[in-house]
C-alpha atoms as a PDB file:
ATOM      1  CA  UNK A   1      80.700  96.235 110.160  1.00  0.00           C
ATOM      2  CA  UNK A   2      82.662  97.874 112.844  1.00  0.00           C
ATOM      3  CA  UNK A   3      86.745  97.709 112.772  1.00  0.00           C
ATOM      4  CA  UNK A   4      88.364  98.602 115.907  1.00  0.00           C
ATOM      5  CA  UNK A   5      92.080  98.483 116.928  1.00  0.00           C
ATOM      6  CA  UNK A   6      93.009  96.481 113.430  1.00  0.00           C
ATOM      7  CA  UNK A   7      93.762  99.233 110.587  1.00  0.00           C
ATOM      8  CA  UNK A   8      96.332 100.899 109.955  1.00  0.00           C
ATOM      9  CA  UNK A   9      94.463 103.175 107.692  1.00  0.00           C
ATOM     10  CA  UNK A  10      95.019 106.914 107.412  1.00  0.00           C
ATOM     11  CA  UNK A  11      93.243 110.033 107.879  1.00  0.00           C
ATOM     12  CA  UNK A  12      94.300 113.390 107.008  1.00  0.00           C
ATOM     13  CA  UNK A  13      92.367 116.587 107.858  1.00  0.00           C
ATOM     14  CA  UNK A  14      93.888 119.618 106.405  1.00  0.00           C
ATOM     15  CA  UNK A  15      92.260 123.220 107.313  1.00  0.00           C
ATOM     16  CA  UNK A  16      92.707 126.427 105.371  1.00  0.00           C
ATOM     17  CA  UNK A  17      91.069 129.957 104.221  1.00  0.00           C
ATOM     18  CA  UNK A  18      91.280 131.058 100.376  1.00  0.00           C
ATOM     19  CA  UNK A  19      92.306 133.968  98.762  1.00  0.00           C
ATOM     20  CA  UNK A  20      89.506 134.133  96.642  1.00  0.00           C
ATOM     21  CA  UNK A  21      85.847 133.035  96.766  1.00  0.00           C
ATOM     22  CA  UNK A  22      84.502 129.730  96.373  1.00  0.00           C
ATOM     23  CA  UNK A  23      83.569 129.657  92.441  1.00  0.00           C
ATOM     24  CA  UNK A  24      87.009 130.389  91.785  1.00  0.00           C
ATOM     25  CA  UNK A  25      88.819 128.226  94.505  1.00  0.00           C
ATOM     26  CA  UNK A  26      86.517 125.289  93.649  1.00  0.00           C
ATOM     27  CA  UNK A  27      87.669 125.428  89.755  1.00  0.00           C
ATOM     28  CA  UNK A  28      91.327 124.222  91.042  1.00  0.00           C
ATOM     29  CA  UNK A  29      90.125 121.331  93.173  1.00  0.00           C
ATOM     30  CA  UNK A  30      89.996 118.845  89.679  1.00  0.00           C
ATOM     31  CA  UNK A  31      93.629 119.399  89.472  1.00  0.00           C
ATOM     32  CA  UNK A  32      94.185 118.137  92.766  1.00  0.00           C
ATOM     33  CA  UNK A  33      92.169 115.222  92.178  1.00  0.00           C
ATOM     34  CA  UNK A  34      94.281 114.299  89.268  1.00  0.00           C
ATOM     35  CA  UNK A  35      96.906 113.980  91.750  1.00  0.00           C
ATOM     36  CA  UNK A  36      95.875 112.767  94.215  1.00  0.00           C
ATOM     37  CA  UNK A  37      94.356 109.523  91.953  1.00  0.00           C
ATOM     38  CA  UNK A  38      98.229 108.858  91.072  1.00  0.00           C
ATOM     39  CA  UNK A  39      99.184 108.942  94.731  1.00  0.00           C
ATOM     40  CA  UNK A  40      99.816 105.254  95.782  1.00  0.00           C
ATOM     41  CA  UNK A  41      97.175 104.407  99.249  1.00  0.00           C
ATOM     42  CA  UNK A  42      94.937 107.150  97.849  1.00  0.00           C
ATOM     43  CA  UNK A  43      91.585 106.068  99.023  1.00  0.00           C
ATOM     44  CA  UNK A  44      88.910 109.100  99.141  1.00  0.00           C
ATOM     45  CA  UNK A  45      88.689 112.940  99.565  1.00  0.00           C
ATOM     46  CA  UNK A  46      86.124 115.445 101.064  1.00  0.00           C
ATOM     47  CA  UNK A  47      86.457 118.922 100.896  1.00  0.00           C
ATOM     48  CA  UNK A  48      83.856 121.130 103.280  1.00  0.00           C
ATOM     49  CA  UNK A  49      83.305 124.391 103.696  1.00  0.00           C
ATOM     50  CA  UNK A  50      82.200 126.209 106.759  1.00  0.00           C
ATOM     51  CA  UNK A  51      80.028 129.108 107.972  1.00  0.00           C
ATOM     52  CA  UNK A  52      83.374 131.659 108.253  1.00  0.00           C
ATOM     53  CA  UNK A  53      84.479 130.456 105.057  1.00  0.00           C
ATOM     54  CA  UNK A  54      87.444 128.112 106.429  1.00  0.00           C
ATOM     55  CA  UNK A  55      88.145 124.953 104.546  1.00  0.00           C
ATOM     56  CA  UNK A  56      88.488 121.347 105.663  1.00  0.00           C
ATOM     57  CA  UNK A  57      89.665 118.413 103.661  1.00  0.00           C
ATOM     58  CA  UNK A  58      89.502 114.671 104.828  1.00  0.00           C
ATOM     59  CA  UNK A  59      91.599 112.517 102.801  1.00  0.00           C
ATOM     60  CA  UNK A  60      92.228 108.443 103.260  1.00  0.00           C
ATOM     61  CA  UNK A  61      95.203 106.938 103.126  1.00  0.00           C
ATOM     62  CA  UNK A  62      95.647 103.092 103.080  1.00  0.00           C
ATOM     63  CA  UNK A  63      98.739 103.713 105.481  1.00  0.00           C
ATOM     64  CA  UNK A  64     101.170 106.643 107.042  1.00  0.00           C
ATOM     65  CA  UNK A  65     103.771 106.299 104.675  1.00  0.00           C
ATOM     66  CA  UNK A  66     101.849 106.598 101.608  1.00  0.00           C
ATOM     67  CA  UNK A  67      99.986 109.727 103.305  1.00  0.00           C
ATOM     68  CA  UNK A  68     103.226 111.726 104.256  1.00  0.00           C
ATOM     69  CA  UNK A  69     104.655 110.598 100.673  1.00  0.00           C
ATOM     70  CA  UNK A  70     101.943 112.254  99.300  1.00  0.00           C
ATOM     71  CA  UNK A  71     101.611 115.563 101.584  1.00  0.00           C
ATOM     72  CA  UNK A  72     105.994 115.856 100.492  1.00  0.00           C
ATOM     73  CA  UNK A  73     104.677 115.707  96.857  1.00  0.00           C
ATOM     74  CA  UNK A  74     101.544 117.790  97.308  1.00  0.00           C
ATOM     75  CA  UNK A  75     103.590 121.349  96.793  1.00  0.00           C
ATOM     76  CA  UNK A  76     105.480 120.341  94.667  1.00  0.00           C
ATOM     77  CA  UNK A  77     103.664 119.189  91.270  1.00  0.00           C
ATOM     78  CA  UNK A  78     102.333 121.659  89.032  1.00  0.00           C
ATOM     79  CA  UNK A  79      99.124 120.381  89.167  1.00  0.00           C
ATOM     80  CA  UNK A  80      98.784 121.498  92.431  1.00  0.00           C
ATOM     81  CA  UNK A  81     100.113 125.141  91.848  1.00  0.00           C
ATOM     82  CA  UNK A  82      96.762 127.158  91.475  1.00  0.00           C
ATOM     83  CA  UNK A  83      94.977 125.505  94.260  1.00  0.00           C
ATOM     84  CA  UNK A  84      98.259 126.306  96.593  1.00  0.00           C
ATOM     85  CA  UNK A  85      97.999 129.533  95.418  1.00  0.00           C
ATOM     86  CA  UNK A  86      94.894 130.365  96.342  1.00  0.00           C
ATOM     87  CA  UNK A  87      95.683 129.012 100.314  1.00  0.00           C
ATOM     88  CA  UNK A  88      95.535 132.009 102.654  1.00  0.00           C
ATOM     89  CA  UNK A  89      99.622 132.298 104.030  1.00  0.00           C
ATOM     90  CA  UNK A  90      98.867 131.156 107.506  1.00  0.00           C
ATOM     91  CA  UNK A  91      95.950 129.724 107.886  1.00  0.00           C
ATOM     92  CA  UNK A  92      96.810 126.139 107.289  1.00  0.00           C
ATOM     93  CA  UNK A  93      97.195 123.217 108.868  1.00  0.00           C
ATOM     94  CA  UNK A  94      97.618 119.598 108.412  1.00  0.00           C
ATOM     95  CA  UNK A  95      97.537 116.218 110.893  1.00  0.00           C
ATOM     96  CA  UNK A  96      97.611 112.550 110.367  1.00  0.00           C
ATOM     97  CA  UNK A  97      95.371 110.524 112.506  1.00  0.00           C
ATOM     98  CA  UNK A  98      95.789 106.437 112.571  1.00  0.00           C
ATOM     99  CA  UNK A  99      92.063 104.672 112.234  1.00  0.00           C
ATOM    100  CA  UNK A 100      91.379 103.204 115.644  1.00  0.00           C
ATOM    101  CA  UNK A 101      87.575 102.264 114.925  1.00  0.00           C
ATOM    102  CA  UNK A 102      86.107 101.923 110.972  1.00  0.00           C
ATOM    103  CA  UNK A 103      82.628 100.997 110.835  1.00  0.00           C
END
């Protein structure tokens, strides 16, 4: 079934490069997870991995609110530490995008 112009659902797509190599970086994602799961609107996460080695994450978010509550808390939980930790100063970058079409 295709949604258009009714949600108000959220996707964020964060993009990064690691300090280390994937083994390693991949070992602090379950932390993140445990998070995220206690994040209110938490809906889903993918985590990719390109050619050059950058990282993207798409995460859903039942709403806005719940996704920039959650992006304020991100940094600052400990469970969160090592995988910050491992982000390459710089390189990312986050934006929120409203669902226009679901389907």
């Amino acid at each position: 079934m295709v949604t258009v112009g009714s949600e108000s659902a959220v996707i964020e797509i964060v993009t990064y490069r690691t300090t280390l190599e994937r083994a390693a970086f991949l070992a602090t994602v379950p932390a993140t997870m445990d998070f995220l799961r206690t994040c209110a609107g938490f809906r889903g996460r993918q985590l990719a991995q390109a050619g050059d080695g950058q990282w993207a994450e798409v995460v859903q978010w039942a709403s806005m609110a719940e996704a920039l509550d959650a992006a304020a808390r991100f940094n600052a939980t400990p469970l969160t530490a090592a995988f910050n930790a491992m982000i390459a100063p710089g390189t990312a970058a986050m934006r929120h995008y409203t669902v226009a079409v679901s389907g």
